[in-house]
N, C-alpha and C. Protein backbone atom coordinates (compact mmCIF):
# COMPACT_ATOMS: atom_id res chain seq x y z
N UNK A 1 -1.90 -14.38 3.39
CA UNK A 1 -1.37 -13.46 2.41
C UNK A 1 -2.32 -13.39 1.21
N UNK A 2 -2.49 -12.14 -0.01
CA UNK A 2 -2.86 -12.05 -0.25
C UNK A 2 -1.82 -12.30 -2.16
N UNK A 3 -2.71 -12.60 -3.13
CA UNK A 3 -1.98 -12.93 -4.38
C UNK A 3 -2.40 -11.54 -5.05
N UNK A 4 -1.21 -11.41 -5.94
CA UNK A 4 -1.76 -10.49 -6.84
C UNK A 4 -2.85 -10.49 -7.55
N UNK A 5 -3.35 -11.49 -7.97
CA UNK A 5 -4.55 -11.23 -9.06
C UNK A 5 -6.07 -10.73 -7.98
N UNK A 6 -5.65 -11.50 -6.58
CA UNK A 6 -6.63 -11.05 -5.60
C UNK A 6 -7.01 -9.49 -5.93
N UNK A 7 -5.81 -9.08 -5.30
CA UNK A 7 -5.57 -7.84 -4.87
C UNK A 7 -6.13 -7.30 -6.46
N UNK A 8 -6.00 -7.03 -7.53
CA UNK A 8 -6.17 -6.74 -8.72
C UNK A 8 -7.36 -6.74 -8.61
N UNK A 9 -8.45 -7.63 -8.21
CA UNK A 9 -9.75 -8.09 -8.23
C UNK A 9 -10.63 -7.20 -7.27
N UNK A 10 -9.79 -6.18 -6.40
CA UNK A 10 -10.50 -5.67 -5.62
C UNK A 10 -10.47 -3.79 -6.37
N UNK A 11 -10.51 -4.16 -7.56
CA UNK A 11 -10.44 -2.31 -8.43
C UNK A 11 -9.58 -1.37 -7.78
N UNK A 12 -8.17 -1.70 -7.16
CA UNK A 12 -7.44 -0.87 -6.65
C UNK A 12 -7.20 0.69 -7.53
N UNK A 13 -7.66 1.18 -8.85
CA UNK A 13 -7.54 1.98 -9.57
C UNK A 13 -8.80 3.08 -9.22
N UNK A 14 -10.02 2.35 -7.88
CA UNK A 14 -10.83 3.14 -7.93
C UNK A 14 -10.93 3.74 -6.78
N UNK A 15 -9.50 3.53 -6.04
CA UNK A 15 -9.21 4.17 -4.89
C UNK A 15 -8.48 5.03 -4.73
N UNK A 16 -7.83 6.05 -3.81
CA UNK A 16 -6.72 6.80 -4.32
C UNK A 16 -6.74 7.67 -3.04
N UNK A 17 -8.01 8.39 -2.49
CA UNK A 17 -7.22 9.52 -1.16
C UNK A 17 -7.14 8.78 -0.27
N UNK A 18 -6.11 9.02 0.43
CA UNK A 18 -4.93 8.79 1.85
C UNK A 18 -6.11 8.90 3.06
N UNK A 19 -6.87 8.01 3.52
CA UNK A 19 -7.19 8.23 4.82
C UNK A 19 -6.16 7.67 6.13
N UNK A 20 -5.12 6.63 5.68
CA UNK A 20 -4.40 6.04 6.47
C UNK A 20 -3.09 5.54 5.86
N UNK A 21 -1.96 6.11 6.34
CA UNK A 21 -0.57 5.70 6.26
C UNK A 21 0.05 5.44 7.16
N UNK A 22 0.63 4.26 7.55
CA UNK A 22 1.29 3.77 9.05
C UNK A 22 2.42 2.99 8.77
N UNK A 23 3.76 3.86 9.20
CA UNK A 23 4.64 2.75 9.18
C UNK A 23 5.14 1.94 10.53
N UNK A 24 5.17 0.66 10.82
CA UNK A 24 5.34 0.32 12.12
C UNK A 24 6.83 -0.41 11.90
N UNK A 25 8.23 -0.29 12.90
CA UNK A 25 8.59 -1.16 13.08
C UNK A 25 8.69 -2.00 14.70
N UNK A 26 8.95 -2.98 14.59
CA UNK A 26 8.61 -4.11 15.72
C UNK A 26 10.28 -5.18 15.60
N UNK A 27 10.36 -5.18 17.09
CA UNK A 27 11.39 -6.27 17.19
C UNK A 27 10.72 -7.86 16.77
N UNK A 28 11.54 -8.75 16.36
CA UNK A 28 11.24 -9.76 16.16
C UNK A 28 12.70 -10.76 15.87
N UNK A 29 12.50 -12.17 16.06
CA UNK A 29 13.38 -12.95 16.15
C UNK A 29 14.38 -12.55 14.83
N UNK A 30 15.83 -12.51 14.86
CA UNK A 30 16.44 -11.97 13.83
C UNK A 30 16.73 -10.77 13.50
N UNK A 31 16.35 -9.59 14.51
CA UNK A 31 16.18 -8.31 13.82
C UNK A 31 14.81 -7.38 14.28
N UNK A 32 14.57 -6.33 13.00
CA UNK A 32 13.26 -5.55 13.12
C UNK A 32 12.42 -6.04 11.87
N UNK A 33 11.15 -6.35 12.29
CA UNK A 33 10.69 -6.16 10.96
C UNK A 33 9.77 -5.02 10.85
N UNK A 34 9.20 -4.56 9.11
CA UNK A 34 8.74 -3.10 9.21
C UNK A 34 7.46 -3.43 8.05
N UNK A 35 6.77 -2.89 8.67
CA UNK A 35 5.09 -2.77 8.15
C UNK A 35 4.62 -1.58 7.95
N UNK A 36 4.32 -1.51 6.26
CA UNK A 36 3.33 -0.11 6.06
C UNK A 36 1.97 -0.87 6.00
N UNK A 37 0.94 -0.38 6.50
CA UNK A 37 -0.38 0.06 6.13
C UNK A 37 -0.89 1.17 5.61
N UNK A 38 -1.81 0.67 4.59
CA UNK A 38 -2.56 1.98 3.81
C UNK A 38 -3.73 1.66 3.72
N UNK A 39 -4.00 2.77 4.22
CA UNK A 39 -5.85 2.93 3.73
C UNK A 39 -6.12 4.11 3.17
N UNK A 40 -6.86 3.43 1.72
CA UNK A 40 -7.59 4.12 0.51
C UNK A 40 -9.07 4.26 0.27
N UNK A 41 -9.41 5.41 0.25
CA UNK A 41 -11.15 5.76 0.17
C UNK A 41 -11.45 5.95 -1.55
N UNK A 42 -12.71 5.44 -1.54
CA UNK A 42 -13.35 5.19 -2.93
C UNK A 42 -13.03 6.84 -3.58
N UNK A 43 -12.35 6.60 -4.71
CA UNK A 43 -12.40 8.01 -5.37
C UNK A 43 -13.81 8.52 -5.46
N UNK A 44 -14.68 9.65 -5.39
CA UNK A 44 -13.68 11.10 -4.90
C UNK A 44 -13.47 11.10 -3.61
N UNK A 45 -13.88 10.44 -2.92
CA UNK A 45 -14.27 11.22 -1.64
C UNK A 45 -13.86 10.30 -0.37
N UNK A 46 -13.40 11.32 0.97
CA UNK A 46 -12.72 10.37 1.90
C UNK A 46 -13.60 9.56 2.79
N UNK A 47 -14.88 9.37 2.79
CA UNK A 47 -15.81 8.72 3.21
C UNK A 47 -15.87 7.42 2.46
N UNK A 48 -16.88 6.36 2.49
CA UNK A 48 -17.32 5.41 1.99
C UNK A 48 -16.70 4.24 1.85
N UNK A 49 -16.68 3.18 0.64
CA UNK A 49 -15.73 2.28 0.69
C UNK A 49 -14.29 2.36 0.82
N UNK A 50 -13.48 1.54 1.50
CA UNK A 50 -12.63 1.65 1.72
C UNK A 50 -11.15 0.44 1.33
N UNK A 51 -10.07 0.26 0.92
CA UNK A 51 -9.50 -0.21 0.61
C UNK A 51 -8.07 -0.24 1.36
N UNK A 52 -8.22 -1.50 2.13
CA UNK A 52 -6.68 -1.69 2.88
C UNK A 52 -5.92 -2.62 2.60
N UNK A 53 -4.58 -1.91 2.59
CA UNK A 53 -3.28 -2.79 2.20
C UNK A 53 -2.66 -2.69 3.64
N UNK A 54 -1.85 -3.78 3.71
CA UNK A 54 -0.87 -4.55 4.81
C UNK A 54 0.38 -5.03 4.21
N UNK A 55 1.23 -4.31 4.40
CA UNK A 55 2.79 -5.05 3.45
C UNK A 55 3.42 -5.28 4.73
N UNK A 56 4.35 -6.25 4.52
CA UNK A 56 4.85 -6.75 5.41
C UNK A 56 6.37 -7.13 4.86
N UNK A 57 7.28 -7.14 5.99
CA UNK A 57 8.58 -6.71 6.13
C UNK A 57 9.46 -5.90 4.63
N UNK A 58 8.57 -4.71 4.90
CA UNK A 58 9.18 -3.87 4.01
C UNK A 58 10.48 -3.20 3.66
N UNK A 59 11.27 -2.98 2.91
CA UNK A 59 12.65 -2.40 2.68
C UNK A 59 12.32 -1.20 1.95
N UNK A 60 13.23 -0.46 1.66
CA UNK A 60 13.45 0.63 0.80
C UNK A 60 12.34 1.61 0.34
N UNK A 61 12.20 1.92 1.48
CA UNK A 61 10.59 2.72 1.31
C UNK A 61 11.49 4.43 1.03
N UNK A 62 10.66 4.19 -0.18
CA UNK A 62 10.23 5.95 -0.47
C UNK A 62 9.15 6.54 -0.66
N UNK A 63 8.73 7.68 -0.14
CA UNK A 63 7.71 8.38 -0.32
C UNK A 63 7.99 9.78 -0.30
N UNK A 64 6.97 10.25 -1.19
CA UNK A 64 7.15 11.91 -1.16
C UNK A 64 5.50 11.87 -1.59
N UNK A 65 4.93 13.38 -0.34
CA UNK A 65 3.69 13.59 0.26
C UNK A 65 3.39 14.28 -1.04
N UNK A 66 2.45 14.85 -1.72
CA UNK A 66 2.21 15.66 -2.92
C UNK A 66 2.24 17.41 -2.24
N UNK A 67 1.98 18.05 -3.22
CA UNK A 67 1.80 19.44 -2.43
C UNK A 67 0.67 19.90 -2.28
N UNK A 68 -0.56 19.65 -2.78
CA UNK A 68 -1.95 19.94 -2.73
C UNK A 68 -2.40 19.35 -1.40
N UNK A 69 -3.70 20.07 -0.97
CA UNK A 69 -4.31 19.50 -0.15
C UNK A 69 -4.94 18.05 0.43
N UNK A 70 -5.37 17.22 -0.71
CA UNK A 70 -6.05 16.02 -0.73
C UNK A 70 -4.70 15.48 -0.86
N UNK A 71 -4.21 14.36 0.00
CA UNK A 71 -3.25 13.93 -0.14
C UNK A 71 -3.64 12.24 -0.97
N UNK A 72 -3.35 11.78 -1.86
CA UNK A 72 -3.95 10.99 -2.64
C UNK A 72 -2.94 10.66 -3.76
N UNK A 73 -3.15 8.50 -3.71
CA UNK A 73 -2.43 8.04 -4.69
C UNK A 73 -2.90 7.90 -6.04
N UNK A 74 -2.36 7.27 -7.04
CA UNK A 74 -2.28 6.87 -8.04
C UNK A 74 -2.74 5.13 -8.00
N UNK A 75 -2.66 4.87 -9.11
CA UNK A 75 -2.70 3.41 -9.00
C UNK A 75 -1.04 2.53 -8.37
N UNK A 76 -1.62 1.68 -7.13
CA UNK A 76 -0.38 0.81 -6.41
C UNK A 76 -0.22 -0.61 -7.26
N UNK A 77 0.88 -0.22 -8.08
CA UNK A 77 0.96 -1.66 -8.65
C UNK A 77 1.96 -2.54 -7.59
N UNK A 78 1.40 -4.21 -7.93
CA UNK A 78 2.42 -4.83 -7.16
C UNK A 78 3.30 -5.64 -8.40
N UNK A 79 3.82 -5.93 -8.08
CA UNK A 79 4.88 -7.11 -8.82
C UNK A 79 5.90 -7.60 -8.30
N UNK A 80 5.72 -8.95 -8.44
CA UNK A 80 6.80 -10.02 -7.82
C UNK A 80 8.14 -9.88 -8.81
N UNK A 81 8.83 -10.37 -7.32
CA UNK A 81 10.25 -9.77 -7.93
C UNK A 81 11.42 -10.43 -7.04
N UNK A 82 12.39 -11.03 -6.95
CA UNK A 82 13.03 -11.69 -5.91
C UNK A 82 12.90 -12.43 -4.93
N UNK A 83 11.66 -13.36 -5.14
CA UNK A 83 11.15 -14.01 -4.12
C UNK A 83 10.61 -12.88 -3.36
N UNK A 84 10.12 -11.60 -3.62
CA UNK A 84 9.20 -11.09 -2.61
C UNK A 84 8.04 -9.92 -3.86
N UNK A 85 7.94 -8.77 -3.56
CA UNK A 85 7.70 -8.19 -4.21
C UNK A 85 8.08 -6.78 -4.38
N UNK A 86 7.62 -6.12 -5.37
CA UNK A 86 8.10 -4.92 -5.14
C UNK A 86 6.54 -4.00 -5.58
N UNK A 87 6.96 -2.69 -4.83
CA UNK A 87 5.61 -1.92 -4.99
C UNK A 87 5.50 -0.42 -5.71
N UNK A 88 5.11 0.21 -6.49
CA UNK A 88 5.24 1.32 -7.05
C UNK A 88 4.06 1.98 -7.04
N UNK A 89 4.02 3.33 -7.12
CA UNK A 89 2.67 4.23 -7.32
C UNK A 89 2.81 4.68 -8.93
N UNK A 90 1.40 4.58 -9.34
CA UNK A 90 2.20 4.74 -10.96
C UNK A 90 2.48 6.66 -10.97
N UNK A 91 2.35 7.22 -10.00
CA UNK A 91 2.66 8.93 -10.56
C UNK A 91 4.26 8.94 -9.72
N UNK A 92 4.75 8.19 -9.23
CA UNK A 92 5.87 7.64 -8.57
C UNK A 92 6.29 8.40 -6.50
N UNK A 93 5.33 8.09 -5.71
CA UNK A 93 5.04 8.92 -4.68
C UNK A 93 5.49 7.97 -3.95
N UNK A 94 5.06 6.83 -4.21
CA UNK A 94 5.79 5.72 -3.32
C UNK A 94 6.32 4.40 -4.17
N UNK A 95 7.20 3.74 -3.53
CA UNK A 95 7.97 2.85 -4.08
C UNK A 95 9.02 1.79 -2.68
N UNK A 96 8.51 0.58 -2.67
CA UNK A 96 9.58 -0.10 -2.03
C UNK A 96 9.53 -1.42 -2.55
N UNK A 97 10.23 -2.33 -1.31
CA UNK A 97 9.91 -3.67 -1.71
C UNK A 97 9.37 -4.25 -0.30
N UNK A 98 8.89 -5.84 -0.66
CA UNK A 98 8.00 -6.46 0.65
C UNK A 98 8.20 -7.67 0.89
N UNK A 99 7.91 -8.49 1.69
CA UNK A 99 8.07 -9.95 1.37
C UNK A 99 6.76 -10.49 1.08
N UNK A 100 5.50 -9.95 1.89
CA UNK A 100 4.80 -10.23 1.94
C UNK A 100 3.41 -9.57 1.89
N UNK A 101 2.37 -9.13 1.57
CA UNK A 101 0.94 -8.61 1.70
C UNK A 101 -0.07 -8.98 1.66
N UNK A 102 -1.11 -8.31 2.31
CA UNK A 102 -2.50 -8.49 2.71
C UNK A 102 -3.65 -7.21 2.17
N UNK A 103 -4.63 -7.75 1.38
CA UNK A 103 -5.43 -6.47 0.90
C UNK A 103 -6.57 -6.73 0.92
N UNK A 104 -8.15 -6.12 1.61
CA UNK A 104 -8.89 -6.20 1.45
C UNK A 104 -9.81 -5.27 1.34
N UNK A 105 -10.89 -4.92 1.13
CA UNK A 105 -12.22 -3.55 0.72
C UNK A 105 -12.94 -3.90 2.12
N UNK A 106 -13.47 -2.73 2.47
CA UNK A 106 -14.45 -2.66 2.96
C UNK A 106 -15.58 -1.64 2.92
N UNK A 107 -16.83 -2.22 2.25
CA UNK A 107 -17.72 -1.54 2.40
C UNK A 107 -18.66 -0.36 3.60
């Protein structure tokens, strides 16, 4: 898993268009659990570095797609919150909570 200050450390503010949104759910002992992945390309452009998040057993997912063409976030803040976390877009496009996440760049 990954800590917030990690994740902070990787300039998540300099990412933002949507090359990848995936929500998966999967049986597992107890239930379903449910996984978004996102992948974010270096602002401007959908080429180049790249920035992926992995949340894991997610709840209360909202999203609403924008209306323009470039489909593209805002800054993803995280913050702990109930023994798990919770996640927001700061222009408010998405929003849930998680137990758990994983974030890394790739060049």
């Amino acid at each position: 898993m990954t800590s917030i200050d990690d994740y902070y450390s990787l300039g998540p503010k300099d990412y933002g268009p949507i090359v990848k949104l995936e929500f998966l759910q999967s049986d597992c002992e107890g239930g379903v659990e449910q996984c978004l992945s996102i992948v974010l390309s270096k602002r401007p452009r959908l080429s180049g570095p790249r920035l992926m998040l992995r949340f894991l057993g997610v709840s209360q997912l909202e999203f609403s797609q924008p209306d323009w063409s470039l489909s593209a976030f805002g800054l993803i803040d995280i913050h702990e919150r109930d023994g798990g976390f919770h996640v927001t877009e700061d222009e408010g496009r998405l929003r849930f909570a998680c137990t758990g996440f994983e974030a890394s760049s790739v060049h």
